[in-house]
N, C-alpha and C. Protein backbone atom coordinates (compact mmCIF):
# COMPACT_ATOMS: atom_id res chain seq x y z
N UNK A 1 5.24 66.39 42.11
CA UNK A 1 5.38 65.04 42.62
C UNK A 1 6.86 64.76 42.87
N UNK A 2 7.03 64.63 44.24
CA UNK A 2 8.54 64.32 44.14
C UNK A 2 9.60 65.73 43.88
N UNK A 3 9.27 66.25 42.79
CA UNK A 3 10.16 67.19 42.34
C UNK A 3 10.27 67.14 40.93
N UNK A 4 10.23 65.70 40.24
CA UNK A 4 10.07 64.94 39.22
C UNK A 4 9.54 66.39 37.89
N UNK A 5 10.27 66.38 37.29
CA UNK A 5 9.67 66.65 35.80
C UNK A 5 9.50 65.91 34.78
N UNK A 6 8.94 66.47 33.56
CA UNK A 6 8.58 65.29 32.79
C UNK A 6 10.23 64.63 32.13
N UNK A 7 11.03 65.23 31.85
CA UNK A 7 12.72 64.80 31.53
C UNK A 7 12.79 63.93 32.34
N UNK A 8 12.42 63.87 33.78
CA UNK A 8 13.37 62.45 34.45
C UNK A 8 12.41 61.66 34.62
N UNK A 9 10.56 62.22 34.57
CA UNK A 9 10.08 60.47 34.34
C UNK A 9 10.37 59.57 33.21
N UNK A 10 10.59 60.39 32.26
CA UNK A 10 10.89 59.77 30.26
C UNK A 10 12.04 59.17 31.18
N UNK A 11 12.93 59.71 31.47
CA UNK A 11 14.58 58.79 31.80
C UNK A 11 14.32 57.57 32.75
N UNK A 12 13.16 57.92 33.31
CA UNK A 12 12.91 56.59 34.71
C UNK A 12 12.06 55.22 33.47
N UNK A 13 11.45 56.09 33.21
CA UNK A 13 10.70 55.05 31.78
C UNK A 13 11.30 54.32 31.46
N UNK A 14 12.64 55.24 30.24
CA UNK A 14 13.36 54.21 29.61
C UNK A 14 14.42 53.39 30.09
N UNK A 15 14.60 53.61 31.20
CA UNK A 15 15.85 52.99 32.10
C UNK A 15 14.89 51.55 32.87
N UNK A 16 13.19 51.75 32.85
CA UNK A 16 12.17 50.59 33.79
C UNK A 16 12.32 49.94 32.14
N UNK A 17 11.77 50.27 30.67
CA UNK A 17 11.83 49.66 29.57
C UNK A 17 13.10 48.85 29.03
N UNK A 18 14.63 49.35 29.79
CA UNK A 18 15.27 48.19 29.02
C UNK A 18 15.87 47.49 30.14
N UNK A 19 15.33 47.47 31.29
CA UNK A 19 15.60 46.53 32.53
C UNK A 19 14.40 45.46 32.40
N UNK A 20 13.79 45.57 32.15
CA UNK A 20 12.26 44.62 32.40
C UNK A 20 11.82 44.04 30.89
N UNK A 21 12.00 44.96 29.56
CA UNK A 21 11.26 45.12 28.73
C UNK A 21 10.07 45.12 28.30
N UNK A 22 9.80 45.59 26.87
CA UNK A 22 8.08 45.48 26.63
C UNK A 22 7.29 44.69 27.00
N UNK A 23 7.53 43.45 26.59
CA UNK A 23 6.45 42.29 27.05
C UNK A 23 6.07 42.36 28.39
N UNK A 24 6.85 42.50 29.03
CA UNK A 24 6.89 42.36 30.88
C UNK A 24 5.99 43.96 31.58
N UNK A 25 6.11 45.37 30.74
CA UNK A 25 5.73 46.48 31.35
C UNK A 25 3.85 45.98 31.79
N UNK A 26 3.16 45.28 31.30
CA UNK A 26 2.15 44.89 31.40
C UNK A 26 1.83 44.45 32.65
N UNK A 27 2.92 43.30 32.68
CA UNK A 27 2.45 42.81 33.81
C UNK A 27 3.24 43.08 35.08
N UNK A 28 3.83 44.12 35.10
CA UNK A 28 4.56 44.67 35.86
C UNK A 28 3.41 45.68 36.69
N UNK A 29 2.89 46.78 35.49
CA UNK A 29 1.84 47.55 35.73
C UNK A 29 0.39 46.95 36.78
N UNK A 30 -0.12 45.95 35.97
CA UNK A 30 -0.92 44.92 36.79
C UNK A 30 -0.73 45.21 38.12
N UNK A 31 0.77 44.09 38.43
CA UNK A 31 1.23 44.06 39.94
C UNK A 31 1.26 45.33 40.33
N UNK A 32 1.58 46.20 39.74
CA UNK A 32 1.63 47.51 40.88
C UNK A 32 0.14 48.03 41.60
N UNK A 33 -0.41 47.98 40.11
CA UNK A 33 -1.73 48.24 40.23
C UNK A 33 -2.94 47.51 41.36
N UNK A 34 -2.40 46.58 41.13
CA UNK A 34 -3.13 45.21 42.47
C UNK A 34 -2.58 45.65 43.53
N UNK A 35 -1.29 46.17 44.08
CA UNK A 35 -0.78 46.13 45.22
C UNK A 35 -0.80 47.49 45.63
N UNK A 36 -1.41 48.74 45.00
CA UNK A 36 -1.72 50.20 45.43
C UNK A 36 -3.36 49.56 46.45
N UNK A 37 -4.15 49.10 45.52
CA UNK A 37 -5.46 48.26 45.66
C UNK A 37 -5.54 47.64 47.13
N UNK A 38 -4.46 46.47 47.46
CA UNK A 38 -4.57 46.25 48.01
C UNK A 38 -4.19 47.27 49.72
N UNK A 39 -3.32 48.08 49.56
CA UNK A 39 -2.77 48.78 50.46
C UNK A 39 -4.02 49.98 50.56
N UNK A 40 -4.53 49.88 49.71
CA UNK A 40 -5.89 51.13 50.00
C UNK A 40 -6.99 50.05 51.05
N UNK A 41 -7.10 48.95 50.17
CA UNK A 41 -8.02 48.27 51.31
C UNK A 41 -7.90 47.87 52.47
N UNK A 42 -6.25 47.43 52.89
CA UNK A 42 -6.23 47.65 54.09
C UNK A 42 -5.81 48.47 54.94
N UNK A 43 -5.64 49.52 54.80
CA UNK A 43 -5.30 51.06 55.29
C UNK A 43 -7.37 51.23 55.64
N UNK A 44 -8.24 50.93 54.96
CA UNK A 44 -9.60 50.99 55.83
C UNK A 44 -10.08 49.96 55.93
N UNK A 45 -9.03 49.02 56.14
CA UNK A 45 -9.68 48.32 57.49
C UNK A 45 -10.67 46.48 56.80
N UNK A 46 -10.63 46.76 55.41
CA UNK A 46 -11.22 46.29 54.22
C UNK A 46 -10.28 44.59 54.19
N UNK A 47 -10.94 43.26 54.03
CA UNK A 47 -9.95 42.46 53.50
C UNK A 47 -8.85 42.51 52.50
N UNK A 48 -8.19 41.81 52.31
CA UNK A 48 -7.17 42.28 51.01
C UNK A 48 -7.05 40.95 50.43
N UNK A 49 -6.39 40.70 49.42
CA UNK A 49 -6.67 39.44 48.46
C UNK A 49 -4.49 39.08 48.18
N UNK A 50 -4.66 37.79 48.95
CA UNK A 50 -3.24 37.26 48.99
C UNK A 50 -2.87 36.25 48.15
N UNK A 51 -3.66 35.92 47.37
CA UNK A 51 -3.65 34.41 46.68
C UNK A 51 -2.95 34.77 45.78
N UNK A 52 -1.79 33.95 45.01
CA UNK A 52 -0.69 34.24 44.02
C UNK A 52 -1.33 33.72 42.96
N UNK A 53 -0.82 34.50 41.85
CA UNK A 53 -1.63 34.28 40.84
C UNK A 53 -1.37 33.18 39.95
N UNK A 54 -2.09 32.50 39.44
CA UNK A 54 -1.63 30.87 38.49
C UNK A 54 -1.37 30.93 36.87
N UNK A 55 -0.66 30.63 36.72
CA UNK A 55 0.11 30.75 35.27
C UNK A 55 -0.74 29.70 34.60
């Protein structure tokens, strides 16, 4: 992937862990996770879901 070994994802880790921190990797993950989702659904053609989410 990339080129990437496991040494520089651990370093990408801990360098995303003390920019963002723990509490936040959650919902960081989420958002990524929703927005792979959404780019799969519309790559076929599928609606996609834009509504921001409510606190």
């Amino acid at each position: 992937m990339f080129g990437f070994g496991m040494p520089q994802l651990a370093i990408i880790l801990l360098i995303v862990l003390v920019l963002f921190g723990a509490n936040r990797l959650p919902e960081i993950g989420g958002a990524f996770g929703k927005s792979l989702r959404n780019f799969k659904n519309a790559s076929e053609g599928r609606d996609i879901e834009i509504k921001p989410e409510e606190n």
